[in-house]
N, C-alpha and C. Protein backbone atom coordinates (compact mmCIF):
# COMPACT_ATOMS: atom_id res chain seq x y z
N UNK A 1 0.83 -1.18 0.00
CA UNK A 1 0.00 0.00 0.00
C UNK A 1 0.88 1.25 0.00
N UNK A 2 0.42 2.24 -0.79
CA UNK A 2 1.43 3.47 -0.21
C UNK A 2 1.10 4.06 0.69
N UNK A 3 2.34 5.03 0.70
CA UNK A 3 2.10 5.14 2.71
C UNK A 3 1.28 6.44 2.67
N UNK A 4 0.85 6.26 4.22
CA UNK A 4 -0.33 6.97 5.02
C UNK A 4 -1.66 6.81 4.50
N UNK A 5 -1.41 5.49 3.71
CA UNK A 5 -2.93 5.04 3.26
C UNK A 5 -3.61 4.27 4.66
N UNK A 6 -4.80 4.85 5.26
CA UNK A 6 -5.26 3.98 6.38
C UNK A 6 -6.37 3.25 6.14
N UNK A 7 -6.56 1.83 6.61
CA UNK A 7 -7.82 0.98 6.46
C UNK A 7 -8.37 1.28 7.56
N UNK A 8 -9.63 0.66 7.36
CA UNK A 8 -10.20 0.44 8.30
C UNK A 8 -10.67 -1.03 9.15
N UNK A 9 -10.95 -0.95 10.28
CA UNK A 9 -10.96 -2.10 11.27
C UNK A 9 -12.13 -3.42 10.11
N UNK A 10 -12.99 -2.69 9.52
CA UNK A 10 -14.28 -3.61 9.03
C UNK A 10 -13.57 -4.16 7.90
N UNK A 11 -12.63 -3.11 6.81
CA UNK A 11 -11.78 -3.34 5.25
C UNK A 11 -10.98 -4.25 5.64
N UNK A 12 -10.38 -4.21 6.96
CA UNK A 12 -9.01 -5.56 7.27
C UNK A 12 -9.92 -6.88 7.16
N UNK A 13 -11.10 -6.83 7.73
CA UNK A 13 -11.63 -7.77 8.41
C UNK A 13 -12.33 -8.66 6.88
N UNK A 14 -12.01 -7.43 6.26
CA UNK A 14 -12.91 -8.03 4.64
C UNK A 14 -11.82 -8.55 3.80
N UNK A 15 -10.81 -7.43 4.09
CA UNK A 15 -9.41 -8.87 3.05
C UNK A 15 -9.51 -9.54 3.68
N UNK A 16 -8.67 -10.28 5.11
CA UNK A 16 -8.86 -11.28 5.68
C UNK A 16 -9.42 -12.03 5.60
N UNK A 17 -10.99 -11.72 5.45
CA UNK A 17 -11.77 -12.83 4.62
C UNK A 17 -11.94 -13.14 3.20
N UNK A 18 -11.71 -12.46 2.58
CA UNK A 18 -11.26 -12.50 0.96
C UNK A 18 -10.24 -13.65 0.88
N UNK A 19 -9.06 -13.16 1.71
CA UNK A 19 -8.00 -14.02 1.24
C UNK A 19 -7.86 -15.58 1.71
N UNK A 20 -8.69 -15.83 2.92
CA UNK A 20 -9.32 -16.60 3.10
C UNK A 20 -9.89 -17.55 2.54
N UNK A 21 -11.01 -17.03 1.67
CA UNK A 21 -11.72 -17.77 0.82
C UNK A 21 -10.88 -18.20 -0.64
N UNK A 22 -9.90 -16.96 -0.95
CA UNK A 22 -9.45 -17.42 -1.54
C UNK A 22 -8.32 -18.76 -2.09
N UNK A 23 -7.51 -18.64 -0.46
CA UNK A 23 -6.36 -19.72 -0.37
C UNK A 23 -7.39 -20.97 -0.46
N UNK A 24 -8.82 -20.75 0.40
CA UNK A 24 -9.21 -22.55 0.54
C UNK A 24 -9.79 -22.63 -0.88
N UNK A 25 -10.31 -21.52 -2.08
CA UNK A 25 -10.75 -22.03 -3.28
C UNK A 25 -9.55 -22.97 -4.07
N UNK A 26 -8.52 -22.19 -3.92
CA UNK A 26 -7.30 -22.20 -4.50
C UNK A 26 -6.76 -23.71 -4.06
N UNK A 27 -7.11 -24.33 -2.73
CA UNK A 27 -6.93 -25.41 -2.05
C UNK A 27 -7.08 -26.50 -2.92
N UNK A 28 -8.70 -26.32 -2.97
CA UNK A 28 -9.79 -27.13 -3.37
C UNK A 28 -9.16 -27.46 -4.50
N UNK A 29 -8.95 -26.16 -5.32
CA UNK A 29 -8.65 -26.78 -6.85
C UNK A 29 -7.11 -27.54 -7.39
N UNK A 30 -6.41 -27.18 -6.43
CA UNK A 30 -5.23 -27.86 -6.46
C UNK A 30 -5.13 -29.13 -5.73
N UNK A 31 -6.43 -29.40 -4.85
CA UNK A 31 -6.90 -31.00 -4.77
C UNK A 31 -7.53 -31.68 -5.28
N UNK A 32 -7.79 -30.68 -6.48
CA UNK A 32 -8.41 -31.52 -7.27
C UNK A 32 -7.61 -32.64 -8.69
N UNK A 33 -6.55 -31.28 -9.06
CA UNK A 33 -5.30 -31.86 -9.43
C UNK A 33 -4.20 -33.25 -8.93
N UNK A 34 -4.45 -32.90 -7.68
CA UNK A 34 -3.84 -34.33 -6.79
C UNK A 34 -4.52 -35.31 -7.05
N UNK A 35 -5.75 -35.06 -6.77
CA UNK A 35 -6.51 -36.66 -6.83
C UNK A 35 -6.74 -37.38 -8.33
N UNK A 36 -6.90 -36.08 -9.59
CA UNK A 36 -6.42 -36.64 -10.68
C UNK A 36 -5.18 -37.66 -10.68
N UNK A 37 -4.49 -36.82 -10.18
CA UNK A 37 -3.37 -37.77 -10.24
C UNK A 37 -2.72 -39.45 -9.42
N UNK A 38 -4.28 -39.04 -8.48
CA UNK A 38 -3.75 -40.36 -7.30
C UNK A 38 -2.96 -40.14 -6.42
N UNK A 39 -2.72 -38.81 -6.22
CA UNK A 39 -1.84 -38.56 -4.89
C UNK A 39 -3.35 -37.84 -4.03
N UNK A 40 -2.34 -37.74 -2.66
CA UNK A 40 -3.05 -37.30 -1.43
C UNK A 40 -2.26 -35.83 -0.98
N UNK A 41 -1.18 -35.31 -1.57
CA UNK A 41 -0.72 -34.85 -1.00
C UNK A 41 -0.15 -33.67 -2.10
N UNK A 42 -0.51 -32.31 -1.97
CA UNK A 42 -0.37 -31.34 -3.07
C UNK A 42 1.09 -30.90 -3.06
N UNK A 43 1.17 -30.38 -4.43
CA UNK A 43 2.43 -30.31 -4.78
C UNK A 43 2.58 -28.56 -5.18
N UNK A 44 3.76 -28.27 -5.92
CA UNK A 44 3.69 -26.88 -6.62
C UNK A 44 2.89 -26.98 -7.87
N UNK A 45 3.07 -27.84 -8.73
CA UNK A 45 2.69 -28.07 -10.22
C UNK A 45 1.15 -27.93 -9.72
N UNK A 46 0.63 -28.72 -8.63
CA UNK A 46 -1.02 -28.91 -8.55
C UNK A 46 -1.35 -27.37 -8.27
N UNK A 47 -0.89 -26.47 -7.61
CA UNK A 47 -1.21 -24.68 -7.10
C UNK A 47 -1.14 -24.26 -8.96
N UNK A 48 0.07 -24.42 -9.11
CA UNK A 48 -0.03 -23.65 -10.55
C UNK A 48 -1.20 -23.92 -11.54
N UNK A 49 -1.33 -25.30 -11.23
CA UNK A 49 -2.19 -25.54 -12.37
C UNK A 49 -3.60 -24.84 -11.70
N UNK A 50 -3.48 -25.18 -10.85
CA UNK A 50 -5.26 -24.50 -10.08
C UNK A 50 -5.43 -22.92 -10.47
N UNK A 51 -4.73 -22.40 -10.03
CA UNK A 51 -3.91 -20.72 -10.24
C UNK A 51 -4.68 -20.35 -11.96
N UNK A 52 -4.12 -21.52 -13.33
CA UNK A 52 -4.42 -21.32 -14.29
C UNK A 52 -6.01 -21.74 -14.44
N UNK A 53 -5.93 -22.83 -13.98
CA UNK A 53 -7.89 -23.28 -13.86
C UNK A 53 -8.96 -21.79 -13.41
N UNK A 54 -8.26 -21.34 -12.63
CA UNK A 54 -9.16 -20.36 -11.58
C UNK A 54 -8.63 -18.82 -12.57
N UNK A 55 -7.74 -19.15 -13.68
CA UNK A 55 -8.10 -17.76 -14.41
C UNK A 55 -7.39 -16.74 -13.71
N UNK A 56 -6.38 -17.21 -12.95
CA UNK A 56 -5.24 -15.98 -12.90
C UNK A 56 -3.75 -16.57 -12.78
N UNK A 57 -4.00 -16.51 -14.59
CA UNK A 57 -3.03 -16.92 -14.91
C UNK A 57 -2.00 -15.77 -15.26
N UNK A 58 -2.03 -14.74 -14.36
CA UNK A 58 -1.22 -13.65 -14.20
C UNK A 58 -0.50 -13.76 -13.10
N UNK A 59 -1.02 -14.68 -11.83
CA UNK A 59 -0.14 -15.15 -11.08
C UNK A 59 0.45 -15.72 -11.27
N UNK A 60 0.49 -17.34 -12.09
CA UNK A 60 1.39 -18.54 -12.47
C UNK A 60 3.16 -17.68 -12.47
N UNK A 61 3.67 -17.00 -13.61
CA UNK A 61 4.81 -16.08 -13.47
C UNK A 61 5.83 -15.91 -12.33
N UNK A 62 5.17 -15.52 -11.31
CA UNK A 62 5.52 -14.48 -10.24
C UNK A 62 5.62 -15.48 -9.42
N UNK A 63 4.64 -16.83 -9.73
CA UNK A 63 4.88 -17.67 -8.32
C UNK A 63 5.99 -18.68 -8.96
N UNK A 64 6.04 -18.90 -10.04
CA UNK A 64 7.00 -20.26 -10.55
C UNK A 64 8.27 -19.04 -10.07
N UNK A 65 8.71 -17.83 -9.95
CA UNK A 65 10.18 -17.69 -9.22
C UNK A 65 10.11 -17.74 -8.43
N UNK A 66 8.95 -17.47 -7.75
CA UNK A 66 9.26 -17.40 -6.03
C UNK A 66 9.67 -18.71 -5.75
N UNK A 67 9.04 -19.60 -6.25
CA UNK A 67 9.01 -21.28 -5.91
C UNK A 67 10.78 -21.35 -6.62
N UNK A 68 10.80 -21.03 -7.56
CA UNK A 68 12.81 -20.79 -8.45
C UNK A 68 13.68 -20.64 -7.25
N UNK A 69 13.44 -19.50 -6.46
CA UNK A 69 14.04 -18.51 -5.86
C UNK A 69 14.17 -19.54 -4.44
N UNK A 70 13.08 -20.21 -3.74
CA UNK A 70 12.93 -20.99 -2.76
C UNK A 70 13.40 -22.28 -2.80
N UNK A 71 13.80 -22.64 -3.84
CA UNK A 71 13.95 -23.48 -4.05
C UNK A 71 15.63 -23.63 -4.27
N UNK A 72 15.83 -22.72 -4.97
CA UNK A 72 17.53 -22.82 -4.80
C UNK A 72 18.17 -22.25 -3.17
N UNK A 73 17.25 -21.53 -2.38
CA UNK A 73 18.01 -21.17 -0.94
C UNK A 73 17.66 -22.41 -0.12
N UNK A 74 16.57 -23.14 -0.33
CA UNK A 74 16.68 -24.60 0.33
C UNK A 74 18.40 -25.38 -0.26
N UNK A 75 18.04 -25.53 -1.65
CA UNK A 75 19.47 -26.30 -1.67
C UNK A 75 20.94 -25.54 -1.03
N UNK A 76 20.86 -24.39 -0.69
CA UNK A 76 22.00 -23.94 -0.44
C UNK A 76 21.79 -24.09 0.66
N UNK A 77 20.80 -24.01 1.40
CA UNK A 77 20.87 -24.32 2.94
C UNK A 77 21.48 -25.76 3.69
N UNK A 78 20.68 -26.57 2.41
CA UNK A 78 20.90 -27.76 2.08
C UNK A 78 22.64 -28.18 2.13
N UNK A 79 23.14 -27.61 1.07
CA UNK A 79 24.40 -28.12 0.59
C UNK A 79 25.23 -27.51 2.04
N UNK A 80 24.93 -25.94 2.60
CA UNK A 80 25.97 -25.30 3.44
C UNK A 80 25.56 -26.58 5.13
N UNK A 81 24.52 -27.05 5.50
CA UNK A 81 24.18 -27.66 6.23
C UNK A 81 25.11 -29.29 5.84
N UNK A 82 25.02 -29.97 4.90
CA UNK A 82 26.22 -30.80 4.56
C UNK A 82 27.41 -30.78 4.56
N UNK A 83 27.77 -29.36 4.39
CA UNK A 83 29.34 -28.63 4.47
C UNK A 83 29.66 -28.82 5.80
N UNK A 84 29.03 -27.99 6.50
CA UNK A 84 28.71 -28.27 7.89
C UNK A 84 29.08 -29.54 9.26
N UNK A 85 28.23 -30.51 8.33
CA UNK A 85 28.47 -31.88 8.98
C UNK A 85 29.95 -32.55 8.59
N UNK A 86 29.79 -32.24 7.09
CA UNK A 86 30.77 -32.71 7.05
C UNK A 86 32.12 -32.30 7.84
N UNK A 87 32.69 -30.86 8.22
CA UNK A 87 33.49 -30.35 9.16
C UNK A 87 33.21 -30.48 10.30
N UNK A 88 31.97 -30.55 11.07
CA UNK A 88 31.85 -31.21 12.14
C UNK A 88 32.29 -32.87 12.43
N UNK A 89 31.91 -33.77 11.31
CA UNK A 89 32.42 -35.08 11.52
C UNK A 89 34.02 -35.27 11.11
N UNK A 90 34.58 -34.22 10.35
CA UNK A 90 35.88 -34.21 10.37
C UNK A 90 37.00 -34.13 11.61
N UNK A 91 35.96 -32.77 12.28
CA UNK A 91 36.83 -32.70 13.15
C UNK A 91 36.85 -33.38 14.61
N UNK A 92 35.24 -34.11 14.47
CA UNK A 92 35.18 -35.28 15.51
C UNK A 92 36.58 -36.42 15.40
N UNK A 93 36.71 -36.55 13.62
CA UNK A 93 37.29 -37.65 14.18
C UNK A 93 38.79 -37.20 14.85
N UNK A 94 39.14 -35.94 14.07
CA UNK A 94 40.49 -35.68 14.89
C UNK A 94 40.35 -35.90 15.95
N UNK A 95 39.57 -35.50 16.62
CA UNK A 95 39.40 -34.83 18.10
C UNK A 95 39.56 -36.84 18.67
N UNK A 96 38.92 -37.53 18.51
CA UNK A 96 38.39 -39.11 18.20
C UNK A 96 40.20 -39.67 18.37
N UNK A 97 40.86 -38.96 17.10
CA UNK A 97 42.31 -39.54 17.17
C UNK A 97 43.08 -38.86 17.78
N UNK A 98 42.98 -37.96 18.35
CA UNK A 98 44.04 -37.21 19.09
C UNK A 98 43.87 -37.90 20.85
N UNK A 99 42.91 -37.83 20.82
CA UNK A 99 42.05 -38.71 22.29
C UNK A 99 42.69 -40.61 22.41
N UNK A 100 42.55 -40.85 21.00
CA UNK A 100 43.20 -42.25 21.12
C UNK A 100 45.31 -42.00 21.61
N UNK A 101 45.80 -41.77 20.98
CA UNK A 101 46.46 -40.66 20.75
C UNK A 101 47.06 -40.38 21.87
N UNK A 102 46.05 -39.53 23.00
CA UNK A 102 46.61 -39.54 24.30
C UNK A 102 46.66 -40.98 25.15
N UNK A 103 45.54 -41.87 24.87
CA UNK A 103 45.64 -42.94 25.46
C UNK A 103 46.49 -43.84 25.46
N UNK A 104 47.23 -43.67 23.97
CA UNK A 104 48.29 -45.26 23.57
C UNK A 104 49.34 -43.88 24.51
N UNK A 105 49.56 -42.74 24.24
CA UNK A 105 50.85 -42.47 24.74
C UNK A 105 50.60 -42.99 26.72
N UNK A 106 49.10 -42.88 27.28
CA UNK A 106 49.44 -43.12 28.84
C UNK A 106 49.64 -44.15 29.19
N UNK A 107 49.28 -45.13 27.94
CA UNK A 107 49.97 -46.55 28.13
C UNK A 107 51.39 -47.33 28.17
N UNK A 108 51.57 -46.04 27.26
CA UNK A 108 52.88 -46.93 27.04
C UNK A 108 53.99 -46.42 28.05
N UNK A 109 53.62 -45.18 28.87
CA UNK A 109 53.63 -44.42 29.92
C UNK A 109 53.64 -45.55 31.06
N UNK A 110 53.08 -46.01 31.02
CA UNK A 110 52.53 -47.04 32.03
C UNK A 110 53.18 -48.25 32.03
N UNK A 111 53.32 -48.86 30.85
CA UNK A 111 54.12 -49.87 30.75
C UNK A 111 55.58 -49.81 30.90
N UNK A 112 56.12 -48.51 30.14
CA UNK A 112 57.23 -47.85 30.69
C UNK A 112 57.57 -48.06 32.27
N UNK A 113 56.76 -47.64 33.10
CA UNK A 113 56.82 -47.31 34.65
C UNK A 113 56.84 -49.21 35.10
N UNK A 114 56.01 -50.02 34.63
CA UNK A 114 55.98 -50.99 35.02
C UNK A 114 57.31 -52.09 34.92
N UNK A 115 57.64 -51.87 33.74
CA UNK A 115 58.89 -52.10 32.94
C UNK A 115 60.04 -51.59 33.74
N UNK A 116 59.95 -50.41 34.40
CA UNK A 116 61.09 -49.95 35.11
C UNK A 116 61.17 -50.44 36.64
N UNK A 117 59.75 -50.53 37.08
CA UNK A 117 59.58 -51.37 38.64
C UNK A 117 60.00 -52.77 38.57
N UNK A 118 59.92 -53.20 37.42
CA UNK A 118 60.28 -54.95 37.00
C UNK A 118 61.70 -55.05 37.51
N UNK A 119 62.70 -54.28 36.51
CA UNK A 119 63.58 -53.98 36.57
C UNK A 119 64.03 -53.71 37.47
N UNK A 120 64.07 -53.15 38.90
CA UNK A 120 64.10 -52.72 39.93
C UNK A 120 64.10 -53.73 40.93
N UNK A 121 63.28 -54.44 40.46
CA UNK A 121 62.89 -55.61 41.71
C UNK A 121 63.70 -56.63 41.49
């Protein structure tokens, strides 16, 4: 809206319900697409196609980037979240071998000491 445009309490209450009616028309018809197809469970392709069924096919455009656009920051979230693990499980295992690492050295620490009491006796 541009600014210092003010609604009113009843106009909110009427988009709200506009948009309303509209997401569950929009629902409907993109379940209707699913069940053509034998699924249960809606997809992007089933919205678009509903979008074109329902005659605003001036939206289809605007939403196939947004869905473009969402779709490549999932995979990057994706890929940087794999990056991720993967340097986390890297540096487990150092951490994994440096820990072994200290153990063979308190052993042999140990056997050393035992080795030298042998000797002794």
């Amino acid at each position: 809206l541009p600014e210092g445009v003010n609604i009113s309490k009843e106009a909110r209450s009427a988009i709200s319900r506009a948009a309303s009616v509209f997401v569950l028309y929009a629902t409907s018809c993109a379940n209707n697409f699913a069940m053509k197809g034998k699924r249960k469970t809606l997809n992007a392709s089933d919205v678009l196609s509903a979008m074109e069924e329902m005659e605003f096919q001036r939206f289809v455009a605007p939403l196939k980037e947004s869905l473009e656009v969402y779709r490549r920051e999932q995979k990057g979230k994706k890929e940087a979240r794999k990056d991720k693990d993967k340097k986390t499980d890297s540096e487990e295992q150092d951490k994994s071998r440096e820990e072994e690492n200290d153990d063979d050295d308190e052993r042999m620490e140990e056997e050393e000491q035992n080795d030298e009491e042998e000797v002794d006796n």
